[in-house]
PDB file of N, CA and C in Angstrom:
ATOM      1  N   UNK A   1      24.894 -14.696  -1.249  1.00  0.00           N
ATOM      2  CA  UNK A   1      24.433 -14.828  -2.607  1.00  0.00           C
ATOM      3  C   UNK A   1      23.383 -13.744  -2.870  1.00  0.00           C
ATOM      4  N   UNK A   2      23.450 -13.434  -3.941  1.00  0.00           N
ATOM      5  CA  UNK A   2      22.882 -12.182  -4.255  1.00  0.00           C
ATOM      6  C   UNK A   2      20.934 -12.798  -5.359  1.00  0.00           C
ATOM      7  N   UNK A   3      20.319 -12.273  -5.040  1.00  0.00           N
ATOM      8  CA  UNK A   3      18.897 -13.005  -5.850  1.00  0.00           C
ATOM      9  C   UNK A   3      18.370 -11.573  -6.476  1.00  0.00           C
ATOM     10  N   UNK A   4      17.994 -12.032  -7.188  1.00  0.00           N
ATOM     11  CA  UNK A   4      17.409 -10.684  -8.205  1.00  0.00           C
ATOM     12  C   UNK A   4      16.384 -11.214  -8.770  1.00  0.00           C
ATOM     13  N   UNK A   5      15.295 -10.263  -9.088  1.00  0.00           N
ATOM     14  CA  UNK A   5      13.961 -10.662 -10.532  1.00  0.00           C
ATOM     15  C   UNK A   5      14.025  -9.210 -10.941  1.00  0.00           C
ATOM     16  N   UNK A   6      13.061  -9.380 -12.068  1.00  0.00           N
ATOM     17  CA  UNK A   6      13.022  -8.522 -12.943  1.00  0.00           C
ATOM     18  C   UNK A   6      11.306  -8.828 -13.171  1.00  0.00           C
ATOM     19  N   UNK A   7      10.444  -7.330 -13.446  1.00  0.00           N
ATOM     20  CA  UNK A   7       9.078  -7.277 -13.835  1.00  0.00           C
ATOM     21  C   UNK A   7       8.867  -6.647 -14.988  1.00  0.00           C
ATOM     22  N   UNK A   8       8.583  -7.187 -16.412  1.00  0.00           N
ATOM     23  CA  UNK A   8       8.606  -6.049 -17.565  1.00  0.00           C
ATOM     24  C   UNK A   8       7.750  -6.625 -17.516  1.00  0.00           C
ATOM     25  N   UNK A   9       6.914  -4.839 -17.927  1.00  0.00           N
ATOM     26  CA  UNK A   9       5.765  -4.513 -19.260  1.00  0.00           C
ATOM     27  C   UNK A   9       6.132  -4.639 -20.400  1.00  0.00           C
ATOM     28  N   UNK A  10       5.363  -5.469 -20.933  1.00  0.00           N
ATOM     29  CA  UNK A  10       6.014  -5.554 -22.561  1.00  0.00           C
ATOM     30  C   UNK A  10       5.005  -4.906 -23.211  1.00  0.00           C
ATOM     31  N   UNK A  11       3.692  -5.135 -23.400  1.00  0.00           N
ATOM     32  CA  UNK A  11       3.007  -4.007 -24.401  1.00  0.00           C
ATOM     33  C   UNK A  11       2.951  -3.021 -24.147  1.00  0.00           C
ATOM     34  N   UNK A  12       3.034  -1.890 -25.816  1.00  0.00           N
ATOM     35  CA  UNK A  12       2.263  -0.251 -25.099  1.00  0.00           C
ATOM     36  C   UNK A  12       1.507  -0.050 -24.317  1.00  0.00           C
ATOM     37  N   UNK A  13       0.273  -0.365 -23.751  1.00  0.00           N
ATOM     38  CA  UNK A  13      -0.586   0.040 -23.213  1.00  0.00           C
ATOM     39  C   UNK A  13      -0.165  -0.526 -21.512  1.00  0.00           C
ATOM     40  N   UNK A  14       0.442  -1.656 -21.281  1.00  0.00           N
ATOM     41  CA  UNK A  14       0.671  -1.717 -19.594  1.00  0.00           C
ATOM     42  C   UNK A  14       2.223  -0.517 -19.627  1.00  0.00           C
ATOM     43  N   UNK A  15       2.785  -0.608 -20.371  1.00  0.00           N
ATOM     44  CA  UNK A  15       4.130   0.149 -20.613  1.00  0.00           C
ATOM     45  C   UNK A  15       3.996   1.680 -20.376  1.00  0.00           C
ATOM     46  N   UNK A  16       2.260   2.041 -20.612  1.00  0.00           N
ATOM     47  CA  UNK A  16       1.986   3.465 -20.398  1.00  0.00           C
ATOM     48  C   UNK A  16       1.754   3.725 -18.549  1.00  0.00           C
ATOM     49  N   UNK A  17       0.617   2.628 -18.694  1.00  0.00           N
ATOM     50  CA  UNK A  17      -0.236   2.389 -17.724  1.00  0.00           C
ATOM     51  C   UNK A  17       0.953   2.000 -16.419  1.00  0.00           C
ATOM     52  N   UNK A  18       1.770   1.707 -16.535  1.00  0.00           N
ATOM     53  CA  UNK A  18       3.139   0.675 -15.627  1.00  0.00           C
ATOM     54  C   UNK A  18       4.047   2.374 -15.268  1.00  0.00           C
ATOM     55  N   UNK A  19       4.369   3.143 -16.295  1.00  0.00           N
ATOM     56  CA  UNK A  19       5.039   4.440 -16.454  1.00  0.00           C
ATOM     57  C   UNK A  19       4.303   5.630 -15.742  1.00  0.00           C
ATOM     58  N   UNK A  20       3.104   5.715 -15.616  1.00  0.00           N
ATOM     59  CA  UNK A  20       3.140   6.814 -14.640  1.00  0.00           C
ATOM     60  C   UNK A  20       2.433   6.401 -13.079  1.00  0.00           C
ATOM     61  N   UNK A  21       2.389   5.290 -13.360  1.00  0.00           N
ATOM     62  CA  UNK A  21       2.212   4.298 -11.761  1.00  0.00           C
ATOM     63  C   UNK A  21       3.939   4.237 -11.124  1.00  0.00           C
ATOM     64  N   UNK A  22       4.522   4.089 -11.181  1.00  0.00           N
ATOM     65  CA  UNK A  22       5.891   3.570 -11.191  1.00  0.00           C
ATOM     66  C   UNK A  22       6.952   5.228 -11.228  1.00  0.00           C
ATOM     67  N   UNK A  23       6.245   6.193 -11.626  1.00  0.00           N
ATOM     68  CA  UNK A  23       6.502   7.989 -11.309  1.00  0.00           C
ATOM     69  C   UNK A  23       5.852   8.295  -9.758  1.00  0.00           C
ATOM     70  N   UNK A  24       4.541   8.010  -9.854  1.00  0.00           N
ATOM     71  CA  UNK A  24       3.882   8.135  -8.701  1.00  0.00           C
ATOM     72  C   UNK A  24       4.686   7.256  -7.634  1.00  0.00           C
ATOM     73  N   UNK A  25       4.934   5.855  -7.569  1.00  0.00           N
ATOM     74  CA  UNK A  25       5.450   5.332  -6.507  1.00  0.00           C
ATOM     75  C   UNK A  25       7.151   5.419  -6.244  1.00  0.00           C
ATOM     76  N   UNK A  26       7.588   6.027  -7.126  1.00  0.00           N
ATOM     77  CA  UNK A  26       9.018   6.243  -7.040  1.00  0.00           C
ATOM     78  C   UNK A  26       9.807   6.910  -5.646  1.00  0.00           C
ATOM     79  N   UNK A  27       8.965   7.767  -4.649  1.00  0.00           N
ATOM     80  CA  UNK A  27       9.275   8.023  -3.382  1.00  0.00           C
ATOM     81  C   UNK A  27       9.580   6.729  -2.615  1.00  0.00           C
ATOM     82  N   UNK A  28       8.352   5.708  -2.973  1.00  0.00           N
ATOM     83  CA  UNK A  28       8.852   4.531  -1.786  1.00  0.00           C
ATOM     84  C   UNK A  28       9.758   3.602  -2.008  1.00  0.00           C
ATOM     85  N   UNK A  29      10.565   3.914  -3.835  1.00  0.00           N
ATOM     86  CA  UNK A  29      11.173   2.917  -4.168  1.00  0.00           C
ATOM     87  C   UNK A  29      12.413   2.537  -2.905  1.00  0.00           C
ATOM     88  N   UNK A  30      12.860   1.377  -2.898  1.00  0.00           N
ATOM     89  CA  UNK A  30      13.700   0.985  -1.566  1.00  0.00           C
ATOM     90  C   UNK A  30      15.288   0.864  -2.313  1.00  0.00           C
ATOM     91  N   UNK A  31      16.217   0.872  -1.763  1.00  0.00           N
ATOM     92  CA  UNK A  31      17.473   0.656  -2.514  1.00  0.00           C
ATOM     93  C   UNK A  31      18.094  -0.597  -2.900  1.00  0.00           C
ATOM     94  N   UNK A  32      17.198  -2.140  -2.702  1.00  0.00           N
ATOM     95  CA  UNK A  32      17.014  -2.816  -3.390  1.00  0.00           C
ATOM     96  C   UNK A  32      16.127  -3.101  -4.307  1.00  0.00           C
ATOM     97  N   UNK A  33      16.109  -1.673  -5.164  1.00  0.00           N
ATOM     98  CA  UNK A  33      15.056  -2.006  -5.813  1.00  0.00           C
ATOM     99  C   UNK A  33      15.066  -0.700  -7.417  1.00  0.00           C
ATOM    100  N   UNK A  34      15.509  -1.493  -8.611  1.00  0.00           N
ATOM    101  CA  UNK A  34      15.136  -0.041  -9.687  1.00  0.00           C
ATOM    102  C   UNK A  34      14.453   0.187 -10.437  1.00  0.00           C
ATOM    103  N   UNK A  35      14.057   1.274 -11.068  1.00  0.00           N
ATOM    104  CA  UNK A  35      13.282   1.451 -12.432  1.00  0.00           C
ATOM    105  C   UNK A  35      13.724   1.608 -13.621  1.00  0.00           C
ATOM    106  N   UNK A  36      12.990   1.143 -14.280  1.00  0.00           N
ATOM    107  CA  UNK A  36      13.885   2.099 -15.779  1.00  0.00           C
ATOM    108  C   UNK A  36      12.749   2.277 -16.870  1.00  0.00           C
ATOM    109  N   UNK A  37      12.125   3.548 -16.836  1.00  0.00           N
ATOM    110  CA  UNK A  37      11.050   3.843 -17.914  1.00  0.00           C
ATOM    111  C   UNK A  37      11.909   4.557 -18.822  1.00  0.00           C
ATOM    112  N   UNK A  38      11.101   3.902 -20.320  1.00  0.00           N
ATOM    113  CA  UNK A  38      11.898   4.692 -21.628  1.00  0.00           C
ATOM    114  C   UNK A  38      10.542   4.028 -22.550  1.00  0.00           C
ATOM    115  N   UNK A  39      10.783   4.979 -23.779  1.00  0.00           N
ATOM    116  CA  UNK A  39       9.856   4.414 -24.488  1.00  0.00           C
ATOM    117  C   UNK A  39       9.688   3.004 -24.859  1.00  0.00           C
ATOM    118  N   UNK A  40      10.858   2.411 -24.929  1.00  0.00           N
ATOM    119  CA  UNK A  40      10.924   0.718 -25.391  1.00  0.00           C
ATOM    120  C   UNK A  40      10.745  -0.272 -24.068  1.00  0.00           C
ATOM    121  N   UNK A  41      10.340   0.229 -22.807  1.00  0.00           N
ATOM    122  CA  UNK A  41      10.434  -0.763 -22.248  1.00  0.00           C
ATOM    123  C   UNK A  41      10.631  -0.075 -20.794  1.00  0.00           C
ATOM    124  N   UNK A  42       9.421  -0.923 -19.737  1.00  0.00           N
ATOM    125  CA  UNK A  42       9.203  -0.374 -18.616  1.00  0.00           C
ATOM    126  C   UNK A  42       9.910  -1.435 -17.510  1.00  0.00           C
ATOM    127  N   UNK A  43      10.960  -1.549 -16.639  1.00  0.00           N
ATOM    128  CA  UNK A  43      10.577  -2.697 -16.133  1.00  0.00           C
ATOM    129  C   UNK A  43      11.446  -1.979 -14.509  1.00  0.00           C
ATOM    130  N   UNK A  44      10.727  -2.949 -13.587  1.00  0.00           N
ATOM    131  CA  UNK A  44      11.592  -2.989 -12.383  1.00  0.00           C
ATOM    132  C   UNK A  44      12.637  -4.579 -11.868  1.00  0.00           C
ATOM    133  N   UNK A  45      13.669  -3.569 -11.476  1.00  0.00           N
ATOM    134  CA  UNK A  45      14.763  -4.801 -10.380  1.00  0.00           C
ATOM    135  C   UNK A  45      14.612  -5.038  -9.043  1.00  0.00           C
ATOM    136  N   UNK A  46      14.320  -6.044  -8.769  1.00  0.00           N
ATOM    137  CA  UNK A  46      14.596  -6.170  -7.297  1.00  0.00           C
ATOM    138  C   UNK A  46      15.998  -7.014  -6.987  1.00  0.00           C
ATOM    139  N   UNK A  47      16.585  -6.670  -6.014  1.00  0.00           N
ATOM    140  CA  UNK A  47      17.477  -7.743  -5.496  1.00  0.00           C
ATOM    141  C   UNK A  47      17.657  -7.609  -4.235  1.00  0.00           C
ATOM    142  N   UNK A  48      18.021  -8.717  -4.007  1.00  0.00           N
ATOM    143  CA  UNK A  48      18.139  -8.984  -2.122  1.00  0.00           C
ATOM    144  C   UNK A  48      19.301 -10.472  -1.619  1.00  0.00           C
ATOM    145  N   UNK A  49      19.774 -10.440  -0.680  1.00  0.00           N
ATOM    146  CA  UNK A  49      20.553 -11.274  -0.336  1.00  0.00           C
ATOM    147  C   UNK A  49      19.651 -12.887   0.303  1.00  0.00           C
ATOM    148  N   UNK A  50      18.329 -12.134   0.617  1.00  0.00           N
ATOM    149  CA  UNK A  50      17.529 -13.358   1.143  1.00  0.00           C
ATOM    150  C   UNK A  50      16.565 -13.366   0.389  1.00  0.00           C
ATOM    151  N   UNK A  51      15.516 -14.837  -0.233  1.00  0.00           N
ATOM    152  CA  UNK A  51      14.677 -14.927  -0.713  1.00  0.00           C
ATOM    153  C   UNK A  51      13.421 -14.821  -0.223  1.00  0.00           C
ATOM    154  N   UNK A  52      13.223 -14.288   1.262  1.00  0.00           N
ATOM    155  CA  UNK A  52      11.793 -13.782   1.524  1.00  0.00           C
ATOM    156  C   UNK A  52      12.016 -12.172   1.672  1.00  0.00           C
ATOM    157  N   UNK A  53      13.116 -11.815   1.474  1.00  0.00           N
ATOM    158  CA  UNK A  53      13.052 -10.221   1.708  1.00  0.00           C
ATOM    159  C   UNK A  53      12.431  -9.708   0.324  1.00  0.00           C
ATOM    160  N   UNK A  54      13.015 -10.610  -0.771  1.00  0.00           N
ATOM    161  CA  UNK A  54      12.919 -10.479  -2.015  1.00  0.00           C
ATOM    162  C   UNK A  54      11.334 -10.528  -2.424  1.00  0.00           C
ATOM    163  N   UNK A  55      10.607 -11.672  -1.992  1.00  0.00           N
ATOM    164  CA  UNK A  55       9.723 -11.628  -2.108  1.00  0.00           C
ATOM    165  C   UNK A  55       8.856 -10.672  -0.870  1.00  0.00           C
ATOM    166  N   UNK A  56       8.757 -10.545  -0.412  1.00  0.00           N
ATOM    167  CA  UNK A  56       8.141  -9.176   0.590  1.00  0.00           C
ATOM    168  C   UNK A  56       8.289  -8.009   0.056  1.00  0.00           C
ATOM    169  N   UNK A  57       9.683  -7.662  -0.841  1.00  0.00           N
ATOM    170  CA  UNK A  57       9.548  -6.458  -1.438  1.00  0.00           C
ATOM    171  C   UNK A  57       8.773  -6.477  -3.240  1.00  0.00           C
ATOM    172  N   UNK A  58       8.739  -7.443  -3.382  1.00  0.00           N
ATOM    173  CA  UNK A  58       8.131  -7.476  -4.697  1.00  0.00           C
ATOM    174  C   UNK A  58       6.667  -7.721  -4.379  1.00  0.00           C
ATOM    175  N   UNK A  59       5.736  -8.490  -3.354  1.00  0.00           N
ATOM    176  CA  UNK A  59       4.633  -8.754  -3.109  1.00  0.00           C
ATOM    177  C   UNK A  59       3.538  -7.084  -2.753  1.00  0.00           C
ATOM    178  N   UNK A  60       4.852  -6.513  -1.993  1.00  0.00           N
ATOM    179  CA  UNK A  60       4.893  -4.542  -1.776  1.00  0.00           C
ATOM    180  C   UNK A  60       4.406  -4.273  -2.638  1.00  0.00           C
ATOM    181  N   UNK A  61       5.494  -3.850  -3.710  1.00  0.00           N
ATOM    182  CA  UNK A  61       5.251  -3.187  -4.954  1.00  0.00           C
ATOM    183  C   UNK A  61       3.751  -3.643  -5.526  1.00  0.00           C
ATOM    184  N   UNK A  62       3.877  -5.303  -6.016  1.00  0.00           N
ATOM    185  CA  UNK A  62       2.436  -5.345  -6.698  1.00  0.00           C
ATOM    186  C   UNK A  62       1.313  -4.949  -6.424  1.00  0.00           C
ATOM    187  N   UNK A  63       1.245  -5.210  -5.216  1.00  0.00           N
ATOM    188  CA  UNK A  63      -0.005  -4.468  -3.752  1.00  0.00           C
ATOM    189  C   UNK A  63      -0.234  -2.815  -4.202  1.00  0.00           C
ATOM    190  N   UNK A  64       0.956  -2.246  -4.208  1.00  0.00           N
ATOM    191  CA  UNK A  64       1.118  -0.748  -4.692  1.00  0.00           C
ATOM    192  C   UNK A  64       0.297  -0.224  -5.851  1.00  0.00           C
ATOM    193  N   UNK A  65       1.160  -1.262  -7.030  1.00  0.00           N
ATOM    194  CA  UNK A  65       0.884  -1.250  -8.528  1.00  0.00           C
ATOM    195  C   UNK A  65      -0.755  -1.576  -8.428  1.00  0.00           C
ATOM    196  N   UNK A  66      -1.525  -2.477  -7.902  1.00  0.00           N
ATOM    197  CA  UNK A  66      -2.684  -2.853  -7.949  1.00  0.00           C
ATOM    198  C   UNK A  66      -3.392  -1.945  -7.713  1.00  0.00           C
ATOM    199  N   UNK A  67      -2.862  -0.857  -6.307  1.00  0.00           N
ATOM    200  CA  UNK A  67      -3.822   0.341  -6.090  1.00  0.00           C
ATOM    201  C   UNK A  67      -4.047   1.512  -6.826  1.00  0.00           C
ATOM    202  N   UNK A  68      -2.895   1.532  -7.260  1.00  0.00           N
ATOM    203  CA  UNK A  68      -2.594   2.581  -8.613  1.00  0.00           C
ATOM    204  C   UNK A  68      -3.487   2.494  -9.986  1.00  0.00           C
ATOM    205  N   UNK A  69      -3.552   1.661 -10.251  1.00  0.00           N
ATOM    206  CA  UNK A  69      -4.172   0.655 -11.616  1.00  0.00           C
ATOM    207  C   UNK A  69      -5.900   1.186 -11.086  1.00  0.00           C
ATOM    208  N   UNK A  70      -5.825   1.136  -9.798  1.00  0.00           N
ATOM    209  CA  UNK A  70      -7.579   1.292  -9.312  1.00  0.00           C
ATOM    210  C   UNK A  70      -7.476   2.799  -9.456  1.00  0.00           C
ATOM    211  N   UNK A  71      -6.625   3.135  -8.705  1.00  0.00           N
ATOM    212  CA  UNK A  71      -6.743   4.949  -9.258  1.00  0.00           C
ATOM    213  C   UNK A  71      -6.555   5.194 -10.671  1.00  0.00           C
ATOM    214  N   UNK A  72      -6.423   5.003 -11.094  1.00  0.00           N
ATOM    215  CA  UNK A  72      -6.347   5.122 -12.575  1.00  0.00           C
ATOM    216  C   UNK A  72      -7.470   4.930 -13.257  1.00  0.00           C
ATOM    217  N   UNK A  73      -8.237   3.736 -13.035  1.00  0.00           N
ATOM    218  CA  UNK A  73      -9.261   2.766 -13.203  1.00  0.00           C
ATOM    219  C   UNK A  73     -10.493   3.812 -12.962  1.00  0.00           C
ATOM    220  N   UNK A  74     -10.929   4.622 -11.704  1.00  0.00           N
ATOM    221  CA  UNK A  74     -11.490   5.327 -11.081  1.00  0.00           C
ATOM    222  C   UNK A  74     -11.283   6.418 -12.095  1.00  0.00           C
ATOM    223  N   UNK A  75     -10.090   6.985 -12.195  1.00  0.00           N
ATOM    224  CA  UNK A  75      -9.905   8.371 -12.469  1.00  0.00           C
ATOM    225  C   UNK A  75     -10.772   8.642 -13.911  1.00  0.00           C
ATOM    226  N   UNK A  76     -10.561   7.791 -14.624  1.00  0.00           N
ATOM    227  CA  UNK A  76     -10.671   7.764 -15.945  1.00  0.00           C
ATOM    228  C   UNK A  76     -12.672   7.208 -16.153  1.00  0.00           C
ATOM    229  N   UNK A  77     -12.750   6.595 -14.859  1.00  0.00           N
ATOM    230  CA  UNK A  77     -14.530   6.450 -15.132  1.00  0.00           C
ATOM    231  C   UNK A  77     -15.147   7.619 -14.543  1.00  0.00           C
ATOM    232  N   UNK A  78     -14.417   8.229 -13.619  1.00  0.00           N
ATOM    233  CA  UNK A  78     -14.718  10.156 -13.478  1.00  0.00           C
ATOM    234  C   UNK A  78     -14.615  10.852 -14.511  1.00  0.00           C
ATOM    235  N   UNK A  79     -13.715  10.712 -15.562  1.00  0.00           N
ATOM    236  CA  UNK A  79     -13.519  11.290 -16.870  1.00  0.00           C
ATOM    237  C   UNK A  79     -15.122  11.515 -17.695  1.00  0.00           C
ATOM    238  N   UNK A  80     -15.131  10.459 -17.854  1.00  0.00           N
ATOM    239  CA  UNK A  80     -16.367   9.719 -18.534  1.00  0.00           C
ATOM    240  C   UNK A  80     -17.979  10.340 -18.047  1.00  0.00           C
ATOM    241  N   UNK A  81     -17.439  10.392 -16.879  1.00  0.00           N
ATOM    242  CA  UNK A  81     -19.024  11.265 -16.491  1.00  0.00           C
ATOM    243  C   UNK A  81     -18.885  11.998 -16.652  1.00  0.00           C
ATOM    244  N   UNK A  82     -18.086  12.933 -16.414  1.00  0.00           N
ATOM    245  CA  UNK A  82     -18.586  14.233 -16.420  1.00  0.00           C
ATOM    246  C   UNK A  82     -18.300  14.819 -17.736  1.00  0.00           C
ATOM    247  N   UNK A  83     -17.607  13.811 -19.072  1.00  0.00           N
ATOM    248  CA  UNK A  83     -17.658  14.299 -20.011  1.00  0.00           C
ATOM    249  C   UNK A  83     -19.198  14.305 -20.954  1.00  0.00           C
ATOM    250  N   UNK A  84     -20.333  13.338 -20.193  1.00  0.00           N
ATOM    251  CA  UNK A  84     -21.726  12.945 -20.320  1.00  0.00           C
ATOM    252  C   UNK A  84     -22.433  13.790 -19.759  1.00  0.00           C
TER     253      UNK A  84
END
């Protein structure tokens, strides 16, 4: 049996924020696993034949996405200074 989820960004702003996090991590994407950025809508697939693989690879990603969000988070309060 085949198990699948799905993760959408639905507003602009995680949809931006989700889009070049999700460019950056696209090397480690796994082959149970896709993207699809477009302007209307950011989201990833996972699927897997077992339900802890499934979840191990989605628990991955968020772990990923979380560090990204901090680089981002960071990058942009570096912005800020040195535009002061």
């Amino acid at each position: 049996m085949k198990i699948t989820g799905t993760i959408v960004f639905p507003d602009p702003e995680s949809r931006r924020s989700a889009a070049r996090i999700l460019q950056a991590l696209s090397p480690d994407n796994l082959r149970s696993m896709e993207s699809e950025i477009s302007d209307a809508r950011v989201c990833v697939r996972f699927h897997s034949e077992k339900i802890g693989s499934l979840l191990a690879t989605v628990d991955d990603f968020l772990m990923n996405v979380k560090i990204g969000e901090g680089v981002e988070e960071a990058l942009e309060k570096g912005d800020k200074v040195r535009q002061n």
